[in-house]
Protein backbone atom coordinates (compact mmCIF):
# COMPACT_ATOMS: atom_id res chain seq x y z
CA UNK A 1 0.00 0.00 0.00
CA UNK A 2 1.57 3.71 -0.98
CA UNK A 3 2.44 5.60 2.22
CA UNK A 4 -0.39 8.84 2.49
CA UNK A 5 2.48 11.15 2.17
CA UNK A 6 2.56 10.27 -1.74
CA UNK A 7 -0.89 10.56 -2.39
CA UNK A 8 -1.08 14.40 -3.18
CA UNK A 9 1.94 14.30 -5.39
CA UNK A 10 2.94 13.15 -8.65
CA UNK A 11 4.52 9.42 -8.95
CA UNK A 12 7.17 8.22 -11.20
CA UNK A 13 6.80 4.19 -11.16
CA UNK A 14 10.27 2.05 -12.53
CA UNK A 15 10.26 -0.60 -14.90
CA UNK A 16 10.12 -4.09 -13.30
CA UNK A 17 13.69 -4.68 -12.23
CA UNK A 18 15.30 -1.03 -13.11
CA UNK A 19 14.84 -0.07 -8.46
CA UNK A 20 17.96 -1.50 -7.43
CA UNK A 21 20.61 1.71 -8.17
CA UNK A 22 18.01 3.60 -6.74
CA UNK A 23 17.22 1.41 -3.51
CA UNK A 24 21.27 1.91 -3.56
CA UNK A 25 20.82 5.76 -3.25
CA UNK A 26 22.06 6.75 -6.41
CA UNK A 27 20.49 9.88 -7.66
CA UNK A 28 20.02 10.10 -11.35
CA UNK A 29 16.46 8.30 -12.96
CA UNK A 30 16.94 8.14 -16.71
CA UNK A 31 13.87 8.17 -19.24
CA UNK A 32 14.63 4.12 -19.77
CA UNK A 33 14.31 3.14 -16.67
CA UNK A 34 10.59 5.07 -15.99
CA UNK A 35 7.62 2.98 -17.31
CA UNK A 36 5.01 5.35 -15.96
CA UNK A 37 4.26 8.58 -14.23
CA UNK A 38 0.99 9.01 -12.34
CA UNK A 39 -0.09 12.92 -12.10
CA UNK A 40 1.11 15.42 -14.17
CA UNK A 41 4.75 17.12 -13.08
CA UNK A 42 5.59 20.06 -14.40
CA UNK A 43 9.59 21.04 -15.12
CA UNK A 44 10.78 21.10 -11.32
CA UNK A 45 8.03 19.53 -9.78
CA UNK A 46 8.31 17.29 -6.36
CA UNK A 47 7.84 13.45 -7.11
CA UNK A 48 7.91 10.50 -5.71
CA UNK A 49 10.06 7.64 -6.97
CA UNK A 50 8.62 3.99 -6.62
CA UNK A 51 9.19 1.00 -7.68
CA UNK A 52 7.46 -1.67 -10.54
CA UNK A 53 5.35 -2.80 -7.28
CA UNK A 54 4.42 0.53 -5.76
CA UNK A 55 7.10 0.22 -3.07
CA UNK A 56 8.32 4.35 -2.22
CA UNK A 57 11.96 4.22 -2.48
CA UNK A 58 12.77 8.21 -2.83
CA UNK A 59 11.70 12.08 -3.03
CA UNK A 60 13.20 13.78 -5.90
CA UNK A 61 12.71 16.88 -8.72
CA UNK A 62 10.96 16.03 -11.88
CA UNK A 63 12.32 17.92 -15.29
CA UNK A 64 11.12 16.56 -18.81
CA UNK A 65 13.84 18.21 -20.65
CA UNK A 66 16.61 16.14 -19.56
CA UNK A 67 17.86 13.43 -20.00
CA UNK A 68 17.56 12.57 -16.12
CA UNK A 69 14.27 12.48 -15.56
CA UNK A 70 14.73 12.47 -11.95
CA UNK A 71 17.00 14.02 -9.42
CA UNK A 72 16.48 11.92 -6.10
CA UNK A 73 17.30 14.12 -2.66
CA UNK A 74 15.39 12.32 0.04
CA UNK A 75 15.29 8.22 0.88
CA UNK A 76 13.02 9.02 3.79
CA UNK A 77 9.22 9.02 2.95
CA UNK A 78 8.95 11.60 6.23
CA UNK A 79 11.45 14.41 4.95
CA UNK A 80 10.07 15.51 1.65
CA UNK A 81 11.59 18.48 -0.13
CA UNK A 82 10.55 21.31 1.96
CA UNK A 83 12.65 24.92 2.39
CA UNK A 84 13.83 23.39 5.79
CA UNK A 85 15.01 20.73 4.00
CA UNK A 86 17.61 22.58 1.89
CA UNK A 87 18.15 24.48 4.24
CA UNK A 88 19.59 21.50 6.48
CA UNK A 89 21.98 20.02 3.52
CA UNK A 90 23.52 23.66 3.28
CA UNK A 91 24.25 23.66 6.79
CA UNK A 92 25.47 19.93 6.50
CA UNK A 93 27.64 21.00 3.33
CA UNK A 94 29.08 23.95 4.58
CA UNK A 95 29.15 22.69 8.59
CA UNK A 96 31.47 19.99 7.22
CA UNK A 97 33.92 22.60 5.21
CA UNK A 98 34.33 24.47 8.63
CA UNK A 99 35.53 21.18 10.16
CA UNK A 100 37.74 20.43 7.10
CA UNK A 101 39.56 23.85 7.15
CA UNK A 102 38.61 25.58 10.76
CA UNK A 103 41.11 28.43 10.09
CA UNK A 104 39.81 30.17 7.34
CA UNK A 105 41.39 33.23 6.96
CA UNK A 106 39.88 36.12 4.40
CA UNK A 107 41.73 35.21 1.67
CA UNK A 108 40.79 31.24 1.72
CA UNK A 109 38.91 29.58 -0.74
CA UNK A 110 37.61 26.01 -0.89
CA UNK A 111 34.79 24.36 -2.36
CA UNK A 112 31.95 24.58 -0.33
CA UNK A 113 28.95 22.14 -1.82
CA UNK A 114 29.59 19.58 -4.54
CA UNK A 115 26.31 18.18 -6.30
CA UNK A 116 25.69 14.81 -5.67
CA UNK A 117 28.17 14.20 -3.09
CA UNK A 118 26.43 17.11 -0.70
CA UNK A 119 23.03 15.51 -1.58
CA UNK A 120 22.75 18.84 -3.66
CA UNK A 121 22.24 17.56 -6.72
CA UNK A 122 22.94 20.06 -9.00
CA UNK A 123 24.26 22.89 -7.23
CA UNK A 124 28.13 23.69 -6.99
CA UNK A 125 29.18 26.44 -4.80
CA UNK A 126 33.01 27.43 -4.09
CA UNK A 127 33.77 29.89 -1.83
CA UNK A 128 37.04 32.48 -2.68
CA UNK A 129 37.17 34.81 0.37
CA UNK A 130 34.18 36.91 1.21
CA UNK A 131 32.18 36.01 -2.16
CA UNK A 132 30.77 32.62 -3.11
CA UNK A 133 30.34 31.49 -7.08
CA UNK A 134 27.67 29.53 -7.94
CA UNK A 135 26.83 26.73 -10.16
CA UNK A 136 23.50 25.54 -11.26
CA UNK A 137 23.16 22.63 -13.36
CA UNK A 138 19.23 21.46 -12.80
CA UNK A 139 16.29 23.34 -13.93
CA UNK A 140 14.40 22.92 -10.87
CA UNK A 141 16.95 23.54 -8.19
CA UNK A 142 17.26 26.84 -10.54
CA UNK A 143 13.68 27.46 -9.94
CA UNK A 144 14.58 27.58 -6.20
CA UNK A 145 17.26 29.95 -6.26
CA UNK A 146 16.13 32.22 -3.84
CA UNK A 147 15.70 29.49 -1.03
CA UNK A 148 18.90 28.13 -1.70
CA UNK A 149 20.70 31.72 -1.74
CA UNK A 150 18.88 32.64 1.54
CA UNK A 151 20.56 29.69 3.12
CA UNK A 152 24.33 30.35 1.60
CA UNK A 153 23.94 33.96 3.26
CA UNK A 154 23.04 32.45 6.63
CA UNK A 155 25.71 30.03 6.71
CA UNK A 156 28.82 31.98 4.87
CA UNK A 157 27.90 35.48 5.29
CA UNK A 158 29.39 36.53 1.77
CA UNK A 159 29.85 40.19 0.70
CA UNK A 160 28.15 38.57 -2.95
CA UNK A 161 27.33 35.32 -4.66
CA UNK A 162 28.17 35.34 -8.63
CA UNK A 163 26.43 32.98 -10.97
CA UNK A 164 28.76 31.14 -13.14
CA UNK A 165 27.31 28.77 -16.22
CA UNK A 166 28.05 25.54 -17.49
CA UNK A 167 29.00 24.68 -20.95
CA UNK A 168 25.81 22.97 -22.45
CA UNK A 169 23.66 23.34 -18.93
CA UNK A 170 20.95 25.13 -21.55
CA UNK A 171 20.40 22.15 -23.85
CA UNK A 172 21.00 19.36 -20.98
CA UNK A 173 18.32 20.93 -18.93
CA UNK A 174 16.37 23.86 -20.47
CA UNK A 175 17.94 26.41 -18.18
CA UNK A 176 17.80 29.91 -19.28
CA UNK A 177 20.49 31.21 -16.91
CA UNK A 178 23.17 34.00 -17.44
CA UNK A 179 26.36 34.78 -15.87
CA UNK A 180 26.32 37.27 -13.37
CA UNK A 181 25.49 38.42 -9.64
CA UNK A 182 23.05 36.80 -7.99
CA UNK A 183 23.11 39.02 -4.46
CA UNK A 184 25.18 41.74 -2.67
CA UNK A 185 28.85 43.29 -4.51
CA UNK A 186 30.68 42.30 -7.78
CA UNK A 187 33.53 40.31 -7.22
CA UNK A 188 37.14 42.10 -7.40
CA UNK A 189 38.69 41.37 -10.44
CA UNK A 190 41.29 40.03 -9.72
CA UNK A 191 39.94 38.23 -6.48
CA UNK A 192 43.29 37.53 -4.63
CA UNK A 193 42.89 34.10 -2.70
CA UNK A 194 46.10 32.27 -0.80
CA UNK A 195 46.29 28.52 -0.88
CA UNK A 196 49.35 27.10 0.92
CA UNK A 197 51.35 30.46 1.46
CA UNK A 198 50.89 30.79 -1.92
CA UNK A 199 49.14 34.07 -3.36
CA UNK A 200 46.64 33.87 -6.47
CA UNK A 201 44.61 36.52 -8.36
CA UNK A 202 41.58 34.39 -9.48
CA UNK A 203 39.24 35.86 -12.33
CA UNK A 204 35.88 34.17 -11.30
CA UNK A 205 33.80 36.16 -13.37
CA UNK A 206 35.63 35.32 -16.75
CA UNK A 207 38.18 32.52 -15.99
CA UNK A 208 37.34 28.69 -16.42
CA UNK A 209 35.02 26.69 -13.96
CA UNK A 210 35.26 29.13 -11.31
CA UNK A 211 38.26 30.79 -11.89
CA UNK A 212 40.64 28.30 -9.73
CA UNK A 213 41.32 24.59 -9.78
CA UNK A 214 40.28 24.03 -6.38
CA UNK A 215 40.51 20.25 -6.10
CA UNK A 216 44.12 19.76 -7.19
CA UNK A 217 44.95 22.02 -3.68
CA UNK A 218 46.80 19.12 -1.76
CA UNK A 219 48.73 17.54 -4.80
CA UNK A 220 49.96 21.09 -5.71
CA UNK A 221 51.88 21.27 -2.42
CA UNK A 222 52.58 17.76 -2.75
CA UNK A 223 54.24 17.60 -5.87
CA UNK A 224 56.42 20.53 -4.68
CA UNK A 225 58.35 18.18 -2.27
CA UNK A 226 60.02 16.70 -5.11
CA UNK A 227 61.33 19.76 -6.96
CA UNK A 228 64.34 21.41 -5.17
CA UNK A 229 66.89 23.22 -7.35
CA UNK A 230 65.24 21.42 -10.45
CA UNK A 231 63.72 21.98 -13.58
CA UNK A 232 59.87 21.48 -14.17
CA UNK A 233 57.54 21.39 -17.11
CA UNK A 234 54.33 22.39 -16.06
CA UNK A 235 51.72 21.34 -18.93
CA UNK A 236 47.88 22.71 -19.17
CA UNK A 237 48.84 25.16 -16.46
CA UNK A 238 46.13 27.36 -16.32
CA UNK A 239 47.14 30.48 -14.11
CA UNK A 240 49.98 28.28 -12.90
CA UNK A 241 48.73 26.62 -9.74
CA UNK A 242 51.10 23.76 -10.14
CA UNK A 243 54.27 25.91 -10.99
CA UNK A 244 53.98 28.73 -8.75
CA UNK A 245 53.80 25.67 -6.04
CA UNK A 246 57.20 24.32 -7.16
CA UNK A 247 58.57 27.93 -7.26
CA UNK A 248 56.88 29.22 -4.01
CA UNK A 249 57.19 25.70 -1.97
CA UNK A 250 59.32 23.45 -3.46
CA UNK A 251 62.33 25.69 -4.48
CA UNK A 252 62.38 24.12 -8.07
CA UNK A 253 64.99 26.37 -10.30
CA UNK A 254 62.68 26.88 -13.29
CA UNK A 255 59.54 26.06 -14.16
CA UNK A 256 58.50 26.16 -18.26
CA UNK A 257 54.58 26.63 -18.45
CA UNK A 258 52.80 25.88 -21.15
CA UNK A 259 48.96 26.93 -21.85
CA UNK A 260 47.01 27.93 -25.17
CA UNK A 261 44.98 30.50 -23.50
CA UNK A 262 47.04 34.08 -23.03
CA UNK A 263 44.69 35.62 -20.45
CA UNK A 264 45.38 32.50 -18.43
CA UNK A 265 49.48 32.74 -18.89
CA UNK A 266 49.25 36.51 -17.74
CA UNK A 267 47.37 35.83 -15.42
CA UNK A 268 49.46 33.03 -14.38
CA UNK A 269 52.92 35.63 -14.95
CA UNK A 270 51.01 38.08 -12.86
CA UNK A 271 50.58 35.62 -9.86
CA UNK A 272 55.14 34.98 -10.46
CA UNK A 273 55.41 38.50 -9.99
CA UNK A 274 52.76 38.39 -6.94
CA UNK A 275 55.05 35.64 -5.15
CA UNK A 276 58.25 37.62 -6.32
CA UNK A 277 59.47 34.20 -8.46
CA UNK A 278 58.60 35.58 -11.67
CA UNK A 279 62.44 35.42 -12.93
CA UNK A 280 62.35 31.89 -12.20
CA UNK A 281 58.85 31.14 -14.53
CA UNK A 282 58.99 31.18 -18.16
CA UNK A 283 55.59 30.74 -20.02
CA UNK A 284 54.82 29.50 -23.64
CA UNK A 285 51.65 29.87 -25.25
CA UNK A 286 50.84 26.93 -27.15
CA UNK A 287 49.22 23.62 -27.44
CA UNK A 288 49.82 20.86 -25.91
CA UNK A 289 50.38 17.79 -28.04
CA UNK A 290 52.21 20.56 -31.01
CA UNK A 291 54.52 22.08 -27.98
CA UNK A 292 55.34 18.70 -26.45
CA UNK A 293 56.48 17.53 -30.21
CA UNK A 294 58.56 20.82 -30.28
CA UNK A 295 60.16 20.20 -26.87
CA UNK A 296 61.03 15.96 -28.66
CA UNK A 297 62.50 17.52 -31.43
CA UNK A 298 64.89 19.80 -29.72
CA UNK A 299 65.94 17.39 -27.56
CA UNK A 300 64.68 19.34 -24.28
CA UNK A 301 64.51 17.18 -21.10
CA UNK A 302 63.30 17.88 -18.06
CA UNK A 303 63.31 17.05 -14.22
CA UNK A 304 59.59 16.74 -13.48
CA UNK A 305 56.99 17.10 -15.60
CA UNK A 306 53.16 17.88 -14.76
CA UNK A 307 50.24 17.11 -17.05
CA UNK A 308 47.06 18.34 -15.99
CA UNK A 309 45.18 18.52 -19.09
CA UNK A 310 41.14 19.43 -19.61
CA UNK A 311 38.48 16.86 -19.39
CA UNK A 312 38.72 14.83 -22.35
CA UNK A 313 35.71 12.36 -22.06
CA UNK A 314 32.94 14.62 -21.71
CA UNK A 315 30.37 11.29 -22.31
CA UNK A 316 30.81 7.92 -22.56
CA UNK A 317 30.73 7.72 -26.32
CA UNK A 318 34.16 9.98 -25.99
CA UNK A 319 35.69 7.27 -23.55
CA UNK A 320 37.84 5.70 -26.58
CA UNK A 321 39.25 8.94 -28.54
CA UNK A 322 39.99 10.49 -24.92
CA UNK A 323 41.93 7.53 -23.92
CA UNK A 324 43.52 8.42 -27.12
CA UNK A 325 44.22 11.30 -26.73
CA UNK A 326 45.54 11.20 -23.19
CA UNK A 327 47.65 8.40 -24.33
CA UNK A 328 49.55 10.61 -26.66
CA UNK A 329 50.58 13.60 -24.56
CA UNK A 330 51.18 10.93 -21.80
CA UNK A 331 53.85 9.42 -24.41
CA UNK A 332 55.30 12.39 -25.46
CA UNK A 333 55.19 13.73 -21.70
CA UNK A 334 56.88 10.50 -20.54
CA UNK A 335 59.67 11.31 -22.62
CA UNK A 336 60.69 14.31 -22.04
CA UNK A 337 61.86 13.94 -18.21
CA UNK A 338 65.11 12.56 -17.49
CA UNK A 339 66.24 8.96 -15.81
CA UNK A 340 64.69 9.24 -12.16
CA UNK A 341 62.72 12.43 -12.78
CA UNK A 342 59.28 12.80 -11.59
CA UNK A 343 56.14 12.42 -13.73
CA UNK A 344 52.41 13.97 -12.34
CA UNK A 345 49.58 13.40 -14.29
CA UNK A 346 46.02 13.56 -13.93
CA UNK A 347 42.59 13.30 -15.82
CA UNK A 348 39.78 14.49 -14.57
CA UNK A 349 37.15 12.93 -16.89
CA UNK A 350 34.80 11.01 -14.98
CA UNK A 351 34.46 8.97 -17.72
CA UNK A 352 37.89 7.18 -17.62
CA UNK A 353 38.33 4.81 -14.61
CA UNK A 354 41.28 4.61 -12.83
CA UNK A 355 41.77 1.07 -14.56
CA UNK A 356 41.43 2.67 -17.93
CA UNK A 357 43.79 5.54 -16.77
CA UNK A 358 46.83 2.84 -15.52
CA UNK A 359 46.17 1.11 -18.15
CA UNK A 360 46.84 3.57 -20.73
CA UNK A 361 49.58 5.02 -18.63
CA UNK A 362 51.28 1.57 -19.34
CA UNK A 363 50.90 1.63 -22.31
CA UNK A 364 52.24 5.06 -22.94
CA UNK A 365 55.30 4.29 -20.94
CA UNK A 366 55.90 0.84 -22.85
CA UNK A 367 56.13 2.92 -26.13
CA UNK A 368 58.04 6.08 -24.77
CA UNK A 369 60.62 3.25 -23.70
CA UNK A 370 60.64 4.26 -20.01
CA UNK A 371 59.56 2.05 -16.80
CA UNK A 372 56.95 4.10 -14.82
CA UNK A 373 57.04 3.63 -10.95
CA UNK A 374 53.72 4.58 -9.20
CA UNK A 375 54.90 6.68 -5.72
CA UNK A 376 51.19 8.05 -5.07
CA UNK A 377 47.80 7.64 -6.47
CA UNK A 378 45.73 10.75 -5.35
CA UNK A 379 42.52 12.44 -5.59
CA UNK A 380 41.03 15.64 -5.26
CA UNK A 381 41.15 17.28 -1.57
CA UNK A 382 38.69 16.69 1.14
CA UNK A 383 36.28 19.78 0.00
CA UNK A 384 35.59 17.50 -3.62
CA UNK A 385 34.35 14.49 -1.36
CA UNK A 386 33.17 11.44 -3.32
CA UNK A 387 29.89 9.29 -2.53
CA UNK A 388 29.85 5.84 -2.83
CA UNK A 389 26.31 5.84 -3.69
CA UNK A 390 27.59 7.54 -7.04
CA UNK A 391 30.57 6.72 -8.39
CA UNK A 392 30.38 9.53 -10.79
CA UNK A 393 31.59 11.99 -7.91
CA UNK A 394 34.99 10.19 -8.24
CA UNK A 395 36.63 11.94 -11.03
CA UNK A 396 39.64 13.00 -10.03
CA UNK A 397 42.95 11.11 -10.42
CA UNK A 398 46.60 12.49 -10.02
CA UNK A 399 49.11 10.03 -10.43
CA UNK A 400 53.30 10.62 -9.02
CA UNK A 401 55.27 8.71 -10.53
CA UNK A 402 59.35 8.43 -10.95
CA UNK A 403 60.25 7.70 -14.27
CA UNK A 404 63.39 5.12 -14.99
């Protein structure tokens, strides 16, 4: 028999056999696995998710326009999707960043809710000092905005909250959303942040994601241990997060950065000069795979290099030319860095498994004609937590290796 509190809402019933993932807390109900909806949802409507028998298994947000059907957000029939309860996962979210990193000082910045592994579905928020940036990437947590701001300014007391897009968010989900700010000031531009004694001016209105690579914080500062008085390659730098590490903490003699956006390398040449180890940083515009052919053919070698490349596999049906593609400047990268040199590289493609990864690292070294010693395999830092009800939250992987 369907528990009363159903009764007044919409229901989504599951195909015979499709309720397990879902009994397993994952969050995402695709059209296929849906053989009926009882009541008629409209685009960010409350449902409730049951099985083929009738059995209630979740509370989630109904949007026709995407391809998941269904965002689940509550496995307790009691605790439907009221304010109070967003409300409750901000404090959660943010409650647990405050225990992460208790000493935040003005000019920290951390990530402060992550999607699906806050039980926030949709919603990305990363705080960079006083002002928080957010991400929305479903229609109907969109359509409750001004809840969900409400309870950011209670817990984080920002001086202003910017809306930053995603690439594609407006065909995935029929969002019509614009960049811009959502409450209180304009950011600074640049918005100076310090991670690891380490100074940055972040662009978060313009730059990519949110203007920083938040999750690589801890492998930054670890790959700097292994850098002293040497000579690093610092590949897909961005604003130079990895090099300014090895210049800042790790003492490395030069680093050689290499981007094919400009405003990133100045940016990234502005943030040298900010740490006063700008005559030590020397930064080449180019791409990747051409530069790292360049570097082969002059015979350049190097004592570490870092390869932190953009997603490659943005769905599963690019799994195989990503792999590919990663493969190559993984080759090319490989042999560039001299006998025992250090070798850090990462993908951050959800897509490609960390079996996939090591195995095309393998593969890469086998042809590069190096052996490949795994020190460390790493993931993003504690703010980027994964849930092991979805996988999909595990993206990250940075891999140190020494290279014989």
């Amino acid at each position: 028999m369907l528990a009363n509190q159903t009764n007044d809402r919409p229901r989504v019933f599951l195909k015979p056999r499709k309720a397990l993932p879902f009994f397993s807390r994952h969050p995402w109900v695709f059209q296929g696995a849906i053989e009926r909806i009882e009541g008629t949802p409209a685009p960010g409507d409350e449902v409730a998710l049951l099985s083929h028998e009738g059995q209630f298994i979740a509370w989630g947000l109904f949007n026709p326009a995407s391809n998941i059907r269904v965002r689940l957000y509550s496995w307790d029939n009691a605790v439907p999707l009221t304010d109070e309860f967003w409300q409750g996962r901000i404090a959660d979210a943010t409650g647990l960043r405050r225990v992460l990193y208790p000493n935040q000082v003005p000019t920290f910045a951390c990530r402060q809710i992550y999607s699906e592994a806050d039980g926030l579905s949709g919603l990305t928020v990363d705080r960079y000092g006083d002002w928080l940036l957010v991400q929305l990437t479903s229609f109907a947590l969109a359509q409750r905005k001004e809840i969900l701001l409400k309870a950011l300014r209670e817990s984080l007391q920002p001086k202003g909250i910017w809306l930053r897009t995603e690439k594609g968010i407006r065909a995935a989900e029929g969002l019509e959303l614009a960049d811009g700010l959502l409450w209180g000031e304009a950011p600074p531009r640049p918005l100076m942040i310090e991670e690891h004694g380490v100074r940055y001016g972040v662009d978060v209105a313009e730059g990519q994601k949110t203007g920083f690579f938040l999750d690589q914080r801890d492998n930054r500062r670890r790959t700097a241990e292994f850098v002293c008085g040497k000579r690093v390659l610092d590949l897909c730098c961005y604003t130079g997060g990895f090099g300014l590490n090895c210049l800042v903490n790790g003492g490395a003699a030069e680093v050689v950065a290499v981007d094919a956006s400009e405003s990133a390398l100045a940016q990234a040449r502005s943030n040298a000069e900010l740490n006063g180890v700008a005559d030590r940083l020397t930064t080449i515009k180019g791409d990747a795979f051409k530069t790292l052919e360049t570097f082969q053919s002059r015979g350049e070698v190097f004592d570490t290099v870092i390869l932190d490349p953009p997603k490659l596999a943005r769905n599963r049906q690019g799994i195989d030319a990503a792999l590919r593609g990663y493969y190559s400047l993984n080759r090319f990268a490989l042999g560039l860095i001299k006998p025992g040199g250090f070798f850090v590289t990462c993908s951050c493609s959800g897509h490609i498994s960390h079996e996939m990864f090591v195995d095309m690292l393998g593969q890469a070294a086998l042809h590069a004609d190096r052996r490949l010693q795994l020190l460390e395999v790493r993931g993003p830092s504690p703010d980027h937590p994964s849930s092991v009800h979805c996988l999909e939250t595990d993206y990250l992987k940075c891999y140190l290796g020494r290279v014989l």
